[in-house]
C-alpha atoms as a PDB file:
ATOM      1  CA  UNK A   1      59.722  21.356   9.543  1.00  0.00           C
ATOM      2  CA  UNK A   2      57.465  21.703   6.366  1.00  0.00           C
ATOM      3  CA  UNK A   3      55.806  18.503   4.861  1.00  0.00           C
ATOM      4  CA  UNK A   4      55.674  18.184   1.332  1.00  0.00           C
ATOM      5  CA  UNK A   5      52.969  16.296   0.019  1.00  0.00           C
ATOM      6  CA  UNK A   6      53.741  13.806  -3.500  1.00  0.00           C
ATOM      7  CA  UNK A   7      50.537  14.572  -5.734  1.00  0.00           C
ATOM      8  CA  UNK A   8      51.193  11.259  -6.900  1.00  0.00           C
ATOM      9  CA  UNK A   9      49.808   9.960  -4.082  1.00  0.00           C
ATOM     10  CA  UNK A  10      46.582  11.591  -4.741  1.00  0.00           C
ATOM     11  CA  UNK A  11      45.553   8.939  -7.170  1.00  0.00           C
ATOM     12  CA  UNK A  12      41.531   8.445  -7.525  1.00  0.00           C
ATOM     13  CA  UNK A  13      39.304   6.137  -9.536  1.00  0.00           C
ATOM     14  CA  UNK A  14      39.586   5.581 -13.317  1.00  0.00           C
ATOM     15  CA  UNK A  15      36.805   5.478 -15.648  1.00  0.00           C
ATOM     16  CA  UNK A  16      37.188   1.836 -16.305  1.00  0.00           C
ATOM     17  CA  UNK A  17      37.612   1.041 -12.519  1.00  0.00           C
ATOM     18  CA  UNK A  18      34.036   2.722 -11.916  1.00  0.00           C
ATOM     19  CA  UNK A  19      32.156   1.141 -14.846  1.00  0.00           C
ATOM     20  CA  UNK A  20      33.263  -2.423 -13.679  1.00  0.00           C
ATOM     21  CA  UNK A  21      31.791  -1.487 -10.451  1.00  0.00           C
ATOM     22  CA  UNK A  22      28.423  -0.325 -11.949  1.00  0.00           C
ATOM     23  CA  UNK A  23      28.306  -3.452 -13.684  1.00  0.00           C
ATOM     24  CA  UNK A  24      28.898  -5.627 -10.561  1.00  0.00           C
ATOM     25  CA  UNK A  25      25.994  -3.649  -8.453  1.00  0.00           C
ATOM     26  CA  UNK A  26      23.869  -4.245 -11.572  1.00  0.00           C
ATOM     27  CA  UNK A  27      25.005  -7.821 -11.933  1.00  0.00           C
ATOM     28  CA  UNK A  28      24.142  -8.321  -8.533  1.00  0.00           C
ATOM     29  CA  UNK A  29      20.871  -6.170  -8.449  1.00  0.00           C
ATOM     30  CA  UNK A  30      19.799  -8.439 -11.268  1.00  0.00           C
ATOM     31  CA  UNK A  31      20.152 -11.682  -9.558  1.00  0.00           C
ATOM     32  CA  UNK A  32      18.786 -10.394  -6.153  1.00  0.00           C
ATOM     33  CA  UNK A  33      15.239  -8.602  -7.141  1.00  0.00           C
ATOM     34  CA  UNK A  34      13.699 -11.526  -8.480  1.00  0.00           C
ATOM     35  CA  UNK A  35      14.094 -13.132  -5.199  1.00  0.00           C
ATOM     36  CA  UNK A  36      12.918 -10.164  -3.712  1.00  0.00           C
ATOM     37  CA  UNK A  37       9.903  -9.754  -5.520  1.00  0.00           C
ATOM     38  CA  UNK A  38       8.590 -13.058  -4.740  1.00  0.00           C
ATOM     39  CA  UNK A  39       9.052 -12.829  -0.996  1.00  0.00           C
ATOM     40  CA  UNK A  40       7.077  -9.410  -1.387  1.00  0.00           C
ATOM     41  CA  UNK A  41       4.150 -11.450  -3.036  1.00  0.00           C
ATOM     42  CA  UNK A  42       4.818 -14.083   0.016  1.00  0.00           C
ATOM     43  CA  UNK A  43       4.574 -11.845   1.993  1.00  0.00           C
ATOM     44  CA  UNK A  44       1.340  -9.705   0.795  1.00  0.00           C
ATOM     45  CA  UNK A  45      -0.613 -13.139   0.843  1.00  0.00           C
ATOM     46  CA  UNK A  46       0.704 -14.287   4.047  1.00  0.00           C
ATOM     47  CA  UNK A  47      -0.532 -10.928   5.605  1.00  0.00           C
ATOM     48  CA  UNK A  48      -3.793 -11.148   3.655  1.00  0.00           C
ATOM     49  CA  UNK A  49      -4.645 -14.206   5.149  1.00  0.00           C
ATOM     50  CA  UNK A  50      -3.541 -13.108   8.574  1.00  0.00           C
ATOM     51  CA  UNK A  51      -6.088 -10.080   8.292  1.00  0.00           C
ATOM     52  CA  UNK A  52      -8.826 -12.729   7.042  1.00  0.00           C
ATOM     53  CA  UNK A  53      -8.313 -14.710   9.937  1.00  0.00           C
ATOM     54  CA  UNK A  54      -8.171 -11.547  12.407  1.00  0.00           C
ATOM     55  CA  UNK A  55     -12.030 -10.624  10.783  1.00  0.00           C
ATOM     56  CA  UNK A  56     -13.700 -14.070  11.359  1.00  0.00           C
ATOM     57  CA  UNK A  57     -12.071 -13.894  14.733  1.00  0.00           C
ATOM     58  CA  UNK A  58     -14.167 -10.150  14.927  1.00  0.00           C
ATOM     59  CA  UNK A  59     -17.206 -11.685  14.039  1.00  0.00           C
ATOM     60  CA  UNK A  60     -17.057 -14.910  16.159  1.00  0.00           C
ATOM     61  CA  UNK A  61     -16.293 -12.545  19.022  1.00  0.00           C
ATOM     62  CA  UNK A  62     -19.232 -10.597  18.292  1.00  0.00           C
ATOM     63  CA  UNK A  63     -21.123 -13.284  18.357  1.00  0.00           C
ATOM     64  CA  UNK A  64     -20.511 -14.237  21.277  1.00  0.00           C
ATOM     65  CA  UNK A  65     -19.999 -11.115  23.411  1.00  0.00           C
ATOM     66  CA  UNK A  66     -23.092 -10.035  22.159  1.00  0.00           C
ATOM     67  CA  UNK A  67     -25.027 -13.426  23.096  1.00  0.00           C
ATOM     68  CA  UNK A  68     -27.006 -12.548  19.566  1.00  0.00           C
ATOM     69  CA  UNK A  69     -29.679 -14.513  18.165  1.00  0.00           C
ATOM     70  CA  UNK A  70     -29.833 -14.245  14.838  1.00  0.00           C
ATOM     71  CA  UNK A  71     -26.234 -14.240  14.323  1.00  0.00           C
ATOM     72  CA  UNK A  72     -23.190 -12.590  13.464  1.00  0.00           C
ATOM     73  CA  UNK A  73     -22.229 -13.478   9.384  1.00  0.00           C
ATOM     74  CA  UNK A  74     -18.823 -13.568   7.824  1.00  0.00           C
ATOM     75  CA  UNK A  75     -19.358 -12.407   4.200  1.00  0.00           C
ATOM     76  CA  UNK A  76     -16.900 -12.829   1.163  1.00  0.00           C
ATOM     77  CA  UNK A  77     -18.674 -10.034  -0.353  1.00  0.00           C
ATOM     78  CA  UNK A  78     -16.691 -10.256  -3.856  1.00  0.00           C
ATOM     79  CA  UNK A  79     -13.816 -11.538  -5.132  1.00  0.00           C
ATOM     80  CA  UNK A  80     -11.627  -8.883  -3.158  1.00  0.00           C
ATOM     81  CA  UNK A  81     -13.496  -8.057  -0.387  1.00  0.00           C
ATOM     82  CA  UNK A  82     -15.009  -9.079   2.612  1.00  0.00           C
ATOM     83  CA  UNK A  83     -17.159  -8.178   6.018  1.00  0.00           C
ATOM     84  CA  UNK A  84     -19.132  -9.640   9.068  1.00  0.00           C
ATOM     85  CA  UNK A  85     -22.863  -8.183   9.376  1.00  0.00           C
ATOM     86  CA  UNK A  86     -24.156  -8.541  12.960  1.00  0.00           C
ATOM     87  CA  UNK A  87     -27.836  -9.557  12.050  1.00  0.00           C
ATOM     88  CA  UNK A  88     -29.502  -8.648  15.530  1.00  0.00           C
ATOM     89  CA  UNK A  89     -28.878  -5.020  14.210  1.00  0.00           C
ATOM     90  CA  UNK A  90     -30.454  -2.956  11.649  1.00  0.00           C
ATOM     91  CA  UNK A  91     -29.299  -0.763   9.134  1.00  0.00           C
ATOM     92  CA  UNK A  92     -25.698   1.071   9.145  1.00  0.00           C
ATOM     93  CA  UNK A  93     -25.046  -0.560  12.385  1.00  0.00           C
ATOM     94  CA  UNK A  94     -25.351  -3.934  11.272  1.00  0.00           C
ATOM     95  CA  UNK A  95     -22.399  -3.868   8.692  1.00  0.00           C
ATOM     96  CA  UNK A  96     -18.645  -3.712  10.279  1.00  0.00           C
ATOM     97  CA  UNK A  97     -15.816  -2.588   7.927  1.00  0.00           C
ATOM     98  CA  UNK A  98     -15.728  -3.428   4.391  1.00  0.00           C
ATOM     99  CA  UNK A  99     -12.083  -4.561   3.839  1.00  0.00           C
ATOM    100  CA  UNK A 100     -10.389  -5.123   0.632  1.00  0.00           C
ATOM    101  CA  UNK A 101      -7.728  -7.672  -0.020  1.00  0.00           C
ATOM    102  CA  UNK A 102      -4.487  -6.361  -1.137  1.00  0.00           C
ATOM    103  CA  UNK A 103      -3.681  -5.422  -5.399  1.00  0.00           C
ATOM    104  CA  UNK A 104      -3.383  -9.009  -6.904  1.00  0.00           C
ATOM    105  CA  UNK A 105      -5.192 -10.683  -4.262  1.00  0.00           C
ATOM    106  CA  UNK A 106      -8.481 -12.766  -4.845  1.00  0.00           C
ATOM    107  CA  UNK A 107     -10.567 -14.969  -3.018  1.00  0.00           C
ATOM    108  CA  UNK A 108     -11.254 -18.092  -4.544  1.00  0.00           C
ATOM    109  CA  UNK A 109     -14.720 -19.735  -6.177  1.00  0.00           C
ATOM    110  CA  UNK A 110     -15.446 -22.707  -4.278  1.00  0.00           C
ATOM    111  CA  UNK A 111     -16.744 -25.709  -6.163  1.00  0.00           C
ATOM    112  CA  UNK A 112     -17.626 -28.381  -3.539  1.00  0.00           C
ATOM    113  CA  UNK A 113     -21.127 -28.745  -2.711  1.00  0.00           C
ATOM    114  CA  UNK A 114     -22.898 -26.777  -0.073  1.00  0.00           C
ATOM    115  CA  UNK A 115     -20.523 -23.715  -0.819  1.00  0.00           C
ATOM    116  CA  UNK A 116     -21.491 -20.482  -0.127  1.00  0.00           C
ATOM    117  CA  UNK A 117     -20.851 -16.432   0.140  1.00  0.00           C
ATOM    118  CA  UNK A 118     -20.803 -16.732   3.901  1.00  0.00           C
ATOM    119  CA  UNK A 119     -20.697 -18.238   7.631  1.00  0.00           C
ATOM    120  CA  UNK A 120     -22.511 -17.484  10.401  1.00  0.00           C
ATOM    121  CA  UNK A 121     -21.473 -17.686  13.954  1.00  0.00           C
ATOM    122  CA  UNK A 122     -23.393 -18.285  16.949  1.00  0.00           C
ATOM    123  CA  UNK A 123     -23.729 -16.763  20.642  1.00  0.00           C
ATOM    124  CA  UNK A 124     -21.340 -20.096  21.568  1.00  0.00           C
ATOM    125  CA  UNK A 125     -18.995 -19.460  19.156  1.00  0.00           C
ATOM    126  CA  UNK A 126     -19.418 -22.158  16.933  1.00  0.00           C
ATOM    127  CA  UNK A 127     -20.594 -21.597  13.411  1.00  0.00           C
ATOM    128  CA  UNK A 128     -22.724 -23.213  10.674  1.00  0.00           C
ATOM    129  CA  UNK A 129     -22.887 -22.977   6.839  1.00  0.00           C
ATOM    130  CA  UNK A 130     -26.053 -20.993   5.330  1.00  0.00           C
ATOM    131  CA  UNK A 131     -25.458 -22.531   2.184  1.00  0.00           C
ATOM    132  CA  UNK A 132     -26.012 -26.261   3.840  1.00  0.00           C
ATOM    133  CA  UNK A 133     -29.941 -27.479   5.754  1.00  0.00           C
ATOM    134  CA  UNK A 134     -28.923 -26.846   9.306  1.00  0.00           C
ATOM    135  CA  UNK A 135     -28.447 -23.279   8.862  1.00  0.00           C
ATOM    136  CA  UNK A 136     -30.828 -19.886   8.415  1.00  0.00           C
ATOM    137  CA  UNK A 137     -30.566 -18.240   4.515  1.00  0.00           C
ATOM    138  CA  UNK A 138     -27.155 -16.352   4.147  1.00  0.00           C
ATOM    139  CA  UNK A 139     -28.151 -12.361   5.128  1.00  0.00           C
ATOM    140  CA  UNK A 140     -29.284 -10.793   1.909  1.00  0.00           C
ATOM    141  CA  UNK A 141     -27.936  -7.117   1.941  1.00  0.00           C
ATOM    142  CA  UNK A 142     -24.238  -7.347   2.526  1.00  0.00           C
ATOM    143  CA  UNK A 143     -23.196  -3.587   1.150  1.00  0.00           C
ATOM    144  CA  UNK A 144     -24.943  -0.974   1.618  1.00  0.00           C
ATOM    145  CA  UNK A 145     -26.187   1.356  -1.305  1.00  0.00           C
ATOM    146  CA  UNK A 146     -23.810   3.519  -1.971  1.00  0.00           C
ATOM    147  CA  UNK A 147     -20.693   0.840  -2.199  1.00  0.00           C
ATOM    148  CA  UNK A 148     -22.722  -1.233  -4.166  1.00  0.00           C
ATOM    149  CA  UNK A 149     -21.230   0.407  -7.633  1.00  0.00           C
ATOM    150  CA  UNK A 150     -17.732   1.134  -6.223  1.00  0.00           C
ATOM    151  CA  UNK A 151     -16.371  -1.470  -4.127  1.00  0.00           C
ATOM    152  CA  UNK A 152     -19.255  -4.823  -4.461  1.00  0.00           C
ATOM    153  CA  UNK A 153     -19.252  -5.695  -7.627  1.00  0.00           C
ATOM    154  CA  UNK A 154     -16.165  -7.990  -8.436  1.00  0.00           C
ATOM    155  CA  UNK A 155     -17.692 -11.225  -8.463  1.00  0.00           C
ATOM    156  CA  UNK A 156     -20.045 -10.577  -5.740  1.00  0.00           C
ATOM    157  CA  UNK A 157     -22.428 -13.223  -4.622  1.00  0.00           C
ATOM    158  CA  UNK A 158     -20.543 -16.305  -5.993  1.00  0.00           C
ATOM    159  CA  UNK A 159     -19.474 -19.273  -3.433  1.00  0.00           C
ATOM    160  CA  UNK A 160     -15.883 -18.608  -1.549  1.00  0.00           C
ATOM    161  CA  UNK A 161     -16.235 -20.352   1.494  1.00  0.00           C
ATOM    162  CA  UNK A 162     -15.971 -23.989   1.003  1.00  0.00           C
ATOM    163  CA  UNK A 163     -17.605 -27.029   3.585  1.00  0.00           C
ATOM    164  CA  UNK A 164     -14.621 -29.990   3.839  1.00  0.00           C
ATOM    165  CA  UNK A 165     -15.042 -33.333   4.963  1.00  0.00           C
ATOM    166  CA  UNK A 166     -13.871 -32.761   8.451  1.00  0.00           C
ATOM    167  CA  UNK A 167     -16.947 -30.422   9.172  1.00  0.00           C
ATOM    168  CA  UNK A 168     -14.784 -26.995   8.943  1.00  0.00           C
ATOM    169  CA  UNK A 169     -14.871 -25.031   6.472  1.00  0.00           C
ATOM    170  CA  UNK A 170     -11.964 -23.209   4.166  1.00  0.00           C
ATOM    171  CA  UNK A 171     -11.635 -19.619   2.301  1.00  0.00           C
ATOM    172  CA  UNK A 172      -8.603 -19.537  -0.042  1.00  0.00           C
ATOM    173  CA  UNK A 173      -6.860 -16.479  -1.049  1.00  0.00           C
ATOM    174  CA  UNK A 174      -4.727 -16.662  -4.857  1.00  0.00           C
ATOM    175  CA  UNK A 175      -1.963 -14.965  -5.679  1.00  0.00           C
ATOM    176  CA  UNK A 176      -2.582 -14.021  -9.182  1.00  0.00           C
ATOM    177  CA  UNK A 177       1.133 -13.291 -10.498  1.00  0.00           C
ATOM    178  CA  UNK A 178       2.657 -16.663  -8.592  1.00  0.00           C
ATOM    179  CA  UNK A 179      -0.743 -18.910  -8.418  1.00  0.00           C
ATOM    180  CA  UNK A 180       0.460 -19.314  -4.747  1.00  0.00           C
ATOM    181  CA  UNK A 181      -2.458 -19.958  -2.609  1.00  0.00           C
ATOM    182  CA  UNK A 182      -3.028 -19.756   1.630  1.00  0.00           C
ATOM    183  CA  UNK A 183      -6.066 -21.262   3.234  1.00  0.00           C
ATOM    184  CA  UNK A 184      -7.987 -19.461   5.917  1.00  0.00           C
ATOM    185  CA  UNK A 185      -9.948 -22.607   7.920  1.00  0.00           C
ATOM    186  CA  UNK A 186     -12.984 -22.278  10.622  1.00  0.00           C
ATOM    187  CA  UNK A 187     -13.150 -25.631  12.648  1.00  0.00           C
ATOM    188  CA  UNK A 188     -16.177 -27.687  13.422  1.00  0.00           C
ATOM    189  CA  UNK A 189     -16.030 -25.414  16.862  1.00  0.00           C
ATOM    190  CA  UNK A 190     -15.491 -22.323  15.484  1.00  0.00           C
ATOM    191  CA  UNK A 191     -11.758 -21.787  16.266  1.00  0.00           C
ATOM    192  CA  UNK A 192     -10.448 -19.906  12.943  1.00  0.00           C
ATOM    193  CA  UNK A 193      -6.971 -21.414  11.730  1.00  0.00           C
ATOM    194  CA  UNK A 194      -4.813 -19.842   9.065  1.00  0.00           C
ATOM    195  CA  UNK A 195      -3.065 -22.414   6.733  1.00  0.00           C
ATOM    196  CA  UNK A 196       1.101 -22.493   7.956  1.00  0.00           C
ATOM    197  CA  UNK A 197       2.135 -23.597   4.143  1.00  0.00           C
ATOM    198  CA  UNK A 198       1.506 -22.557   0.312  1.00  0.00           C
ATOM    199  CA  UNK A 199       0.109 -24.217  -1.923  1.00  0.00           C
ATOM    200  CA  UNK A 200       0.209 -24.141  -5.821  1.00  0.00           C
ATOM    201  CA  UNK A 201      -2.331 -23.983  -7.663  1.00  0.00           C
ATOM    202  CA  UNK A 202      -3.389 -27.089  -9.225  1.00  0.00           C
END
């Protein structure tokens, strides 16, 4: 037995049926990025501050695996970018990774008094604040020559981390597009706690 097929039944889409789906998708699309975008931005500060965190936690360890003397520094070294130096070494060696903080991302200017460029933590693990009288200067060369041009000079030298009342101390990152900020704070002890909410900038 032979089937016959209606062509009839073959129907597909018009051209009006596929344009009102285009502008649903784009309707949609529309509503949804927005949201999307900020969550990226969320996220890229979030992760920032994580990786902040994860480099004091380098240098503290440092500090103390190395039982050093003189000291292992956290540096903001500009407004984007940051290191530890271990300051029992000497040239190259003393300088570990110069990270940069993600497109958008700045640390910022602390105004409180005894704010400074840097911490330093000791072979216990605690830390204190070269910009206050209980501490040694800050370390003076915190880039070596040939970043100096390139990747230091954003800013470089001005006060990010800031003392608080409570004895720790606080490094904020800003989120330039939102003004959303996340804390990074280093307690009197020297255990290094990243902030759990955001902030807005005041």
């Amino acid at each position: 037995m032979t089937r016959h097929t209606s062509a009839h039944g073959e129907r597909g889409f018009s051209l009006v049926e596929l344009l009102i789906v285009v502008a649903i998708v784009a309707l949609m699309a529309g509503v949804a990025l927005p949201g999307i975008a900020q969550y990226i931005r969320n996220y890229k500060i979030r992760g920032a501050a994580q990786e902040v965190t994860g480099e004091l936690q380098a240098a503290r360890s440092k500090a103390i695996m190395s039982n050093t003397n003189a000291g292992v520094s956290f540096v903001v070294v500009d407004a984007d970018s940051y290191r530890f130096v271990q300051e029992d070494l000497t040239g190259d060696e003393a300088f570990g990774p110069l990270k940069d903080l993600p497109g958008g991302l700045t640390f910022v200017v602390a105004t409180a008094a005894g704010s400074g460029p840097s911490l330093r933590f000791n072979r216990l693990g605690g830390y204190c604040n070269p910009a206050g009288s209980s501490c040694a200067p800050a370390v003076a060369t915190v880039c070596r020559p040939e970043e100096v041009t390139l990747r230091c000079s954003n800013g470089g030298g001005a006060n990010y981390v800031a003392p608080q009342a409570s004895g720790s101390v606080v490094i904020t990152l800003l989120e330039n597009t939102t003004q959303l900020r996340r804390t990074v704070q280093v307690a009197p002890g020297g255990r290094v706690m990243p902030s759990e909410g955001w902030e807005k900038k005041p």
